[in-house]
Protein backbone atom coordinates (compact mmCIF):
# COMPACT_ATOMS: atom_id res chain seq x y z
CA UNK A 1 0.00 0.00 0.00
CA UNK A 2 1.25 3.31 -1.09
CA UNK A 3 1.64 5.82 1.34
CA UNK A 4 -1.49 8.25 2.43
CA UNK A 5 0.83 12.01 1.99
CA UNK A 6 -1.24 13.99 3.98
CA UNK A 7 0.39 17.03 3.59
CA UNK A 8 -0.51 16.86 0.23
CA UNK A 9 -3.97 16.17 1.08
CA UNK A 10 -4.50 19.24 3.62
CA UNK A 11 -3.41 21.38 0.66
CA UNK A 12 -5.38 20.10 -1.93
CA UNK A 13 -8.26 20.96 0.42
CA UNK A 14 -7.19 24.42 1.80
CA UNK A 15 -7.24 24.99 -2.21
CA UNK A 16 -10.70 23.78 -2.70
CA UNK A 17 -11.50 25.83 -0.05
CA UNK A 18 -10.14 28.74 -1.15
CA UNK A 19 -11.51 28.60 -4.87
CA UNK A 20 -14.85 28.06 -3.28
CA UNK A 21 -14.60 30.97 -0.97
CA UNK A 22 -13.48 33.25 -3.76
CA UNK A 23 -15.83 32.08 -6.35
CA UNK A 24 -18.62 33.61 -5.19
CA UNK A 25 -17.19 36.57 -3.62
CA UNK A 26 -17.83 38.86 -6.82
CA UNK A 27 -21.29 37.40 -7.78
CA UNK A 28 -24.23 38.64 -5.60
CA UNK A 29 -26.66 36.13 -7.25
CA UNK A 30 -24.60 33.55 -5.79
CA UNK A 31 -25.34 31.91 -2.20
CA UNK A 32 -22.17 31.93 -0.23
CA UNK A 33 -20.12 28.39 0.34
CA UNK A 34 -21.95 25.82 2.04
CA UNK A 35 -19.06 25.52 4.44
CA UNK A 36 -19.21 29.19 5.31
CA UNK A 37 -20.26 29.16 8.71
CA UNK A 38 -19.89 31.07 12.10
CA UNK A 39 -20.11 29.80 15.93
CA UNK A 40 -21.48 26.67 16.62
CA UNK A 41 -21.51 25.86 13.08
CA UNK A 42 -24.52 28.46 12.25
CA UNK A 43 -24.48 29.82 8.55
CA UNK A 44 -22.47 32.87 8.28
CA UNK A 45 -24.71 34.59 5.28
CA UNK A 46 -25.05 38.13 6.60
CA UNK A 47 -21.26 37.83 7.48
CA UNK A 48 -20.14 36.47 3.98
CA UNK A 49 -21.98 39.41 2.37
CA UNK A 50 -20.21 41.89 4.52
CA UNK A 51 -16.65 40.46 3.31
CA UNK A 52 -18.20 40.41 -0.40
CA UNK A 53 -18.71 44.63 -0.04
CA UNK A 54 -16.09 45.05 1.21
CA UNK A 55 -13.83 43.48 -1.43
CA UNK A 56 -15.89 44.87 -4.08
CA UNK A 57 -15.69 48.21 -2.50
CA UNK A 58 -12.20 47.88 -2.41
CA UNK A 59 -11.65 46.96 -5.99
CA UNK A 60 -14.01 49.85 -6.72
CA UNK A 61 -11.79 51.95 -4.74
CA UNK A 62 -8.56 50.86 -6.49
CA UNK A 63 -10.35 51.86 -10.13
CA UNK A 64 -10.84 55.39 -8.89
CA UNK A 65 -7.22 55.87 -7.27
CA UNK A 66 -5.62 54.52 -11.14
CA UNK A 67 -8.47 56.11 -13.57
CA UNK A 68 -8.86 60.06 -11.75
CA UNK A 69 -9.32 61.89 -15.25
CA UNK A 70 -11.88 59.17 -16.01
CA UNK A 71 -13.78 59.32 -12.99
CA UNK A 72 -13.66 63.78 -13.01
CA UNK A 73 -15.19 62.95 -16.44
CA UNK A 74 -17.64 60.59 -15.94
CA UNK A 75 -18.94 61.69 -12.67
CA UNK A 76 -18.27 59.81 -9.33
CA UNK A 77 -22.03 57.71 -9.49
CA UNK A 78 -21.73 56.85 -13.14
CA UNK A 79 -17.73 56.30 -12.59
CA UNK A 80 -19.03 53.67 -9.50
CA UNK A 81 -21.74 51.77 -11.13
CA UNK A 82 -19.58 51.36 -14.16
CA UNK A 83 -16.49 49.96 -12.21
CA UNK A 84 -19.13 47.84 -9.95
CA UNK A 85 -19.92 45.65 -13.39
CA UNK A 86 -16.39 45.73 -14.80
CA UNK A 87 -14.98 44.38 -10.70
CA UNK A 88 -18.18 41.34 -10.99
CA UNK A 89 -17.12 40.21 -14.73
CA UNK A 90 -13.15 40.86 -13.97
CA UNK A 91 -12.16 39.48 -10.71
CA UNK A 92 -8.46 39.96 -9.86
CA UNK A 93 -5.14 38.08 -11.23
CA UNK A 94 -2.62 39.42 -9.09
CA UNK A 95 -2.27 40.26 -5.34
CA UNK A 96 -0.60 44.01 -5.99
CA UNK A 97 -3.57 46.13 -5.85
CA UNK A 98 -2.34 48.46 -8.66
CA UNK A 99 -2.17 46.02 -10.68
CA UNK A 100 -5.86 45.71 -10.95
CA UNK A 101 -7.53 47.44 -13.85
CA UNK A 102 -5.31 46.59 -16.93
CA UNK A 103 -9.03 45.59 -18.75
CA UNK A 104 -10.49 48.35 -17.33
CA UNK A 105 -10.31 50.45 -19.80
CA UNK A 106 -11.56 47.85 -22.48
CA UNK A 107 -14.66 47.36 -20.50
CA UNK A 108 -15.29 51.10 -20.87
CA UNK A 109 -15.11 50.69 -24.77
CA UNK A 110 -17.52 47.57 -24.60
CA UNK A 111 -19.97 49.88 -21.93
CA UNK A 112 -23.04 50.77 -23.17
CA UNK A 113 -23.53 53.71 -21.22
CA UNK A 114 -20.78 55.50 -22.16
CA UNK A 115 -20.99 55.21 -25.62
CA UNK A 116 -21.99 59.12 -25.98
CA UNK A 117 -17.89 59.60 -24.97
CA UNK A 118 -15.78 57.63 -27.53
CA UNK A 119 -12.99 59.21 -26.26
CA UNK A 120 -13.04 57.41 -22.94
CA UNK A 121 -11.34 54.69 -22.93
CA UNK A 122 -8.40 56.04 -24.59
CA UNK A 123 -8.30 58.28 -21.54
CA UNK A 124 -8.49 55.33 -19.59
CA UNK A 125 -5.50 53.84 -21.28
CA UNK A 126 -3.15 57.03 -20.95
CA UNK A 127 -4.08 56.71 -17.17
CA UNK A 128 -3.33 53.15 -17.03
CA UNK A 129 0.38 53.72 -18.86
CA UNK A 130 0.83 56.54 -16.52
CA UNK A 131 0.73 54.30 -13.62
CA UNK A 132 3.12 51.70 -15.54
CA UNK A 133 5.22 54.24 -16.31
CA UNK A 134 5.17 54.99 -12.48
CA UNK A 135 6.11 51.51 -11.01
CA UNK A 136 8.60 50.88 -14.06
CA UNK A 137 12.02 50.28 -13.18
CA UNK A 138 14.50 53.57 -13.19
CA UNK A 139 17.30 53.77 -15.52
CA UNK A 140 19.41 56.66 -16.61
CA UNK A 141 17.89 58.48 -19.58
CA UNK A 142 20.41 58.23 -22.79
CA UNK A 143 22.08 61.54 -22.71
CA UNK A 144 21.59 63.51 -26.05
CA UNK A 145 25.78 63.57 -27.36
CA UNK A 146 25.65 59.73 -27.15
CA UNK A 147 23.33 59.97 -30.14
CA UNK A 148 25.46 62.50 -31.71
CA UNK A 149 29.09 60.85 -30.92
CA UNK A 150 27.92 58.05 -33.30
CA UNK A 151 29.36 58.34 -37.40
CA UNK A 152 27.09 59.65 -39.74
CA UNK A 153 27.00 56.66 -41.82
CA UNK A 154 26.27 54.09 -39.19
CA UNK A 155 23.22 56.11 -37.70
CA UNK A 156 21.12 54.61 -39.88
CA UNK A 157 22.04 51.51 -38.11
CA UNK A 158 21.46 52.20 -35.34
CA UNK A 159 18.90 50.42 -32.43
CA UNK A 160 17.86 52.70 -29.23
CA UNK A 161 17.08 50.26 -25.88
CA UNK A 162 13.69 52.50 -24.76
CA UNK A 163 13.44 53.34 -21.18
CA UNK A 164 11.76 50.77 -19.04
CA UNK A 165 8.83 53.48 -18.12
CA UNK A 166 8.16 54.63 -21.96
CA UNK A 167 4.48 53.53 -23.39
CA UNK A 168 2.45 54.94 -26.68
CA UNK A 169 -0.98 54.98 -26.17
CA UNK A 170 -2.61 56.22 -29.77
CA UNK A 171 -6.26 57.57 -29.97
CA UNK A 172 -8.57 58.50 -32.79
CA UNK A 173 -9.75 61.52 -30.20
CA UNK A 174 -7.70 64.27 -28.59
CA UNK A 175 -7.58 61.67 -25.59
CA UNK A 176 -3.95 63.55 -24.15
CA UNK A 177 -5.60 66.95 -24.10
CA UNK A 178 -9.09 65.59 -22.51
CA UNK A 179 -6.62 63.95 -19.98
CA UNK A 180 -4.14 66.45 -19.19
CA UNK A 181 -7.76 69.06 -18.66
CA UNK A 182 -9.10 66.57 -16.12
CA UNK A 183 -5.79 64.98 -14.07
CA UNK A 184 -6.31 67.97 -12.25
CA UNK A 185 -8.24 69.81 -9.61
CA UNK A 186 -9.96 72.94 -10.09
CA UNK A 187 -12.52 73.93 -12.89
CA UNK A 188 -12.83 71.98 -15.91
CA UNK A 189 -12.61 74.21 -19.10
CA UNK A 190 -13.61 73.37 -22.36
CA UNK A 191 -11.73 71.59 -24.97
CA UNK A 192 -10.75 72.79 -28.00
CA UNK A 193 -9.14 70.53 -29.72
CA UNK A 194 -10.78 67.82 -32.29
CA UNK A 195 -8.04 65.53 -33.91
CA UNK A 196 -6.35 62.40 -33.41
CA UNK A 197 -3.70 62.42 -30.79
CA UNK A 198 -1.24 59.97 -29.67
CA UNK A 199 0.55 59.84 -26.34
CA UNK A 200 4.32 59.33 -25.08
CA UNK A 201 4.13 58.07 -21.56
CA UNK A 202 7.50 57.86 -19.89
CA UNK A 203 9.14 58.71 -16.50
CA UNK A 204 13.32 59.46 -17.04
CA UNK A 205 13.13 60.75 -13.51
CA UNK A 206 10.72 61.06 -10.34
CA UNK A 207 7.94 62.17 -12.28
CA UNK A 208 5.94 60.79 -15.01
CA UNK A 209 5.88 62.87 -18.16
CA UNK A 210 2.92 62.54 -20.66
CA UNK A 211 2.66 64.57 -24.20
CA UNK A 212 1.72 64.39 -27.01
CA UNK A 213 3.25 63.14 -29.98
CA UNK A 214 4.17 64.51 -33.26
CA UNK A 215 2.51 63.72 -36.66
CA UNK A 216 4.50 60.36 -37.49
CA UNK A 217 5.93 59.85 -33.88
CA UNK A 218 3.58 57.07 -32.83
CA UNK A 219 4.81 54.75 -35.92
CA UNK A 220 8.52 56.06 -35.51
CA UNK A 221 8.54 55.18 -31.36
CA UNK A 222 6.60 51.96 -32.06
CA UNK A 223 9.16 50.18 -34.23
CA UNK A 224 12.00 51.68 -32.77
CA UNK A 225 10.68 50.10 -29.23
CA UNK A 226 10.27 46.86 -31.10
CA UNK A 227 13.87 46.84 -31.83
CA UNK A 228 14.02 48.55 -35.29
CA UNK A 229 16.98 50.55 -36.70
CA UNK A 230 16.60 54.65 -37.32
CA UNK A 231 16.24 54.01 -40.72
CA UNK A 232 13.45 51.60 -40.90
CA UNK A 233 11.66 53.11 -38.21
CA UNK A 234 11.68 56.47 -39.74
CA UNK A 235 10.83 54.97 -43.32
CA UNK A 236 7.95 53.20 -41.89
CA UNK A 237 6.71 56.90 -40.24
CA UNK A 238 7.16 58.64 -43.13
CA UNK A 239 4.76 56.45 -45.17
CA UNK A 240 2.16 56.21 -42.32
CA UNK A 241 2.47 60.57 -42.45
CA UNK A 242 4.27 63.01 -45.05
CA UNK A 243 4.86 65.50 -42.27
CA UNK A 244 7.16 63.08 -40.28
CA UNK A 245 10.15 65.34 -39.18
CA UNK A 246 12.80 62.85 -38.44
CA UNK A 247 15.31 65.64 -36.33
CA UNK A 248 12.68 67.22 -34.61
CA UNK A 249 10.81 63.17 -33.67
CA UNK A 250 14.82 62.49 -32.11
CA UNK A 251 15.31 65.55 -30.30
CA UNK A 252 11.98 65.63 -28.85
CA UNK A 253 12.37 61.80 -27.55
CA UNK A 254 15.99 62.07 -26.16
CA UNK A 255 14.83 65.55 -24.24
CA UNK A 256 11.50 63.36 -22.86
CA UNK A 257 14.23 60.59 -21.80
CA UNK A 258 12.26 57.90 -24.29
CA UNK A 259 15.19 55.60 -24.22
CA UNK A 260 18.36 54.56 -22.03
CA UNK A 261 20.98 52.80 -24.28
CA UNK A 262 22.37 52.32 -27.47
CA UNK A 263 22.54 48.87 -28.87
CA UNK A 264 23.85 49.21 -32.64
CA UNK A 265 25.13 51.55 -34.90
CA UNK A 266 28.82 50.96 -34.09
């Protein structure tokens, strides 16, 4: 006879336990766990839906600390009720808080009620690559004469390592100027502009640094964060936009500390 490895045993049914608990925890339609149960073995309903609040609450709670613009936007009740359905259909992955909310601001683009601001969820996303950008590893930004110290005819060559912090977040709306109105307190004012933007998210030092990006940049800072040379990566912006300025795209991404190292071109 094989041995009985208890151990083993007592974990596979703290697990079972565990999964049940949780299960039901975002559902209110459910009935808690049978083996819920208080002192003397009574059922433990009224407590069980206490502990389900407050972890929704809590969830709810972490949506509004990552998504501020969205919420000045939207309204605290509406910003509530709509993170109340995403937390029941999205329960979390990981136990770091912050990391909650990464489908967030898909949900918002799926919402029915908000369909009357298209814009949204783009807003959404610049907040959630703002936070990224926040808890992304420091590095020295690459300082601007290590570009220039390399030979004209190898820049072409060349492959920039981006900046752990750097993200792109591109929109069909003016998502980085409905953001950067409502990140802040005070008065909202009205909104102006109507095109396309996209945004450069990075953080070279203590403080996270979001703009917009020139006509072209988007492309350009895409394939050169994939690992593309200069050349390609400006060819490739060039034919998604004729007014791609290749100097001022550089400049403006070594002053915004886009990238940290040098990995070709000599």
């Amino acid at each position: 006879m094989q041995p009985v490895d208890l151990q083993s045993h007592r974990l596979d049914a703290q697990t079972c336990y565990a999964a049940g608990f949780a299960s039901a925890l975002l559902d209110p339609e459910r009935a808690p766990p049978a083996f819920v149960a208080g002192p003397n073995g009574k059922a433990a309903n009224k407590r069980y839906a206490v502990y389900r609040n407050n972890v929704t609450v809590s969830l709810i709670n972490a949506l509004v600390a990552t998504f501020p613009a969205t919420l000045r936007i939207t309204g605290v009740d509406f910003f509530r009720a709509m993170a109340r359905f995403h937390v029941r259909s999205t329960p979390p992955t990981s136990p770091l808080l912050f990391e909650y909310g990464r489908d967030f601001p898909d949900f918002i683009e799926r919402y029915e009620y908000a369909g009357s601001m298209p814009w949204l969820a783009d807003v959404a996303r610049i907040e959630r690559a703002w936070l990224d950008a926040y808890h992304a590893a420091d590095a020295a930004p690459l300082p601007a004469q290590a570009l220039a110290s390399i030979p004209s005819e190898q820049l072409a060559d060349t492959i920039l390592t981006p900046h752990p912090a750097t993200r792109i977040v591109r929109s069909r709306y003016p998502a980085v100027t409905i953001f950067a109105a409502n990140r802040v307190g005070g008065p909202a004012t009205p909104i102006e502009a109507s095109e396309p933007e996209d945004a450069l998210v990075t953080r070279p030092g203590m403080e996270v640094i979001v703009r917009r990006l020139p006509p072209g940049g988007a492309v350009f800072l895409a394939r050169l964060l994939a690992g593309e040379p200069l050349a390609a990566a400006a060819e490739a912006a060039l034919t998604d936009d004729s007014e791609f300025d290749l100097s001022a795209n550089i400049a403006g991404m070594i002053e915004a500390g886009v990238f940290n190292d040098i990995r070709g071109g000599g």
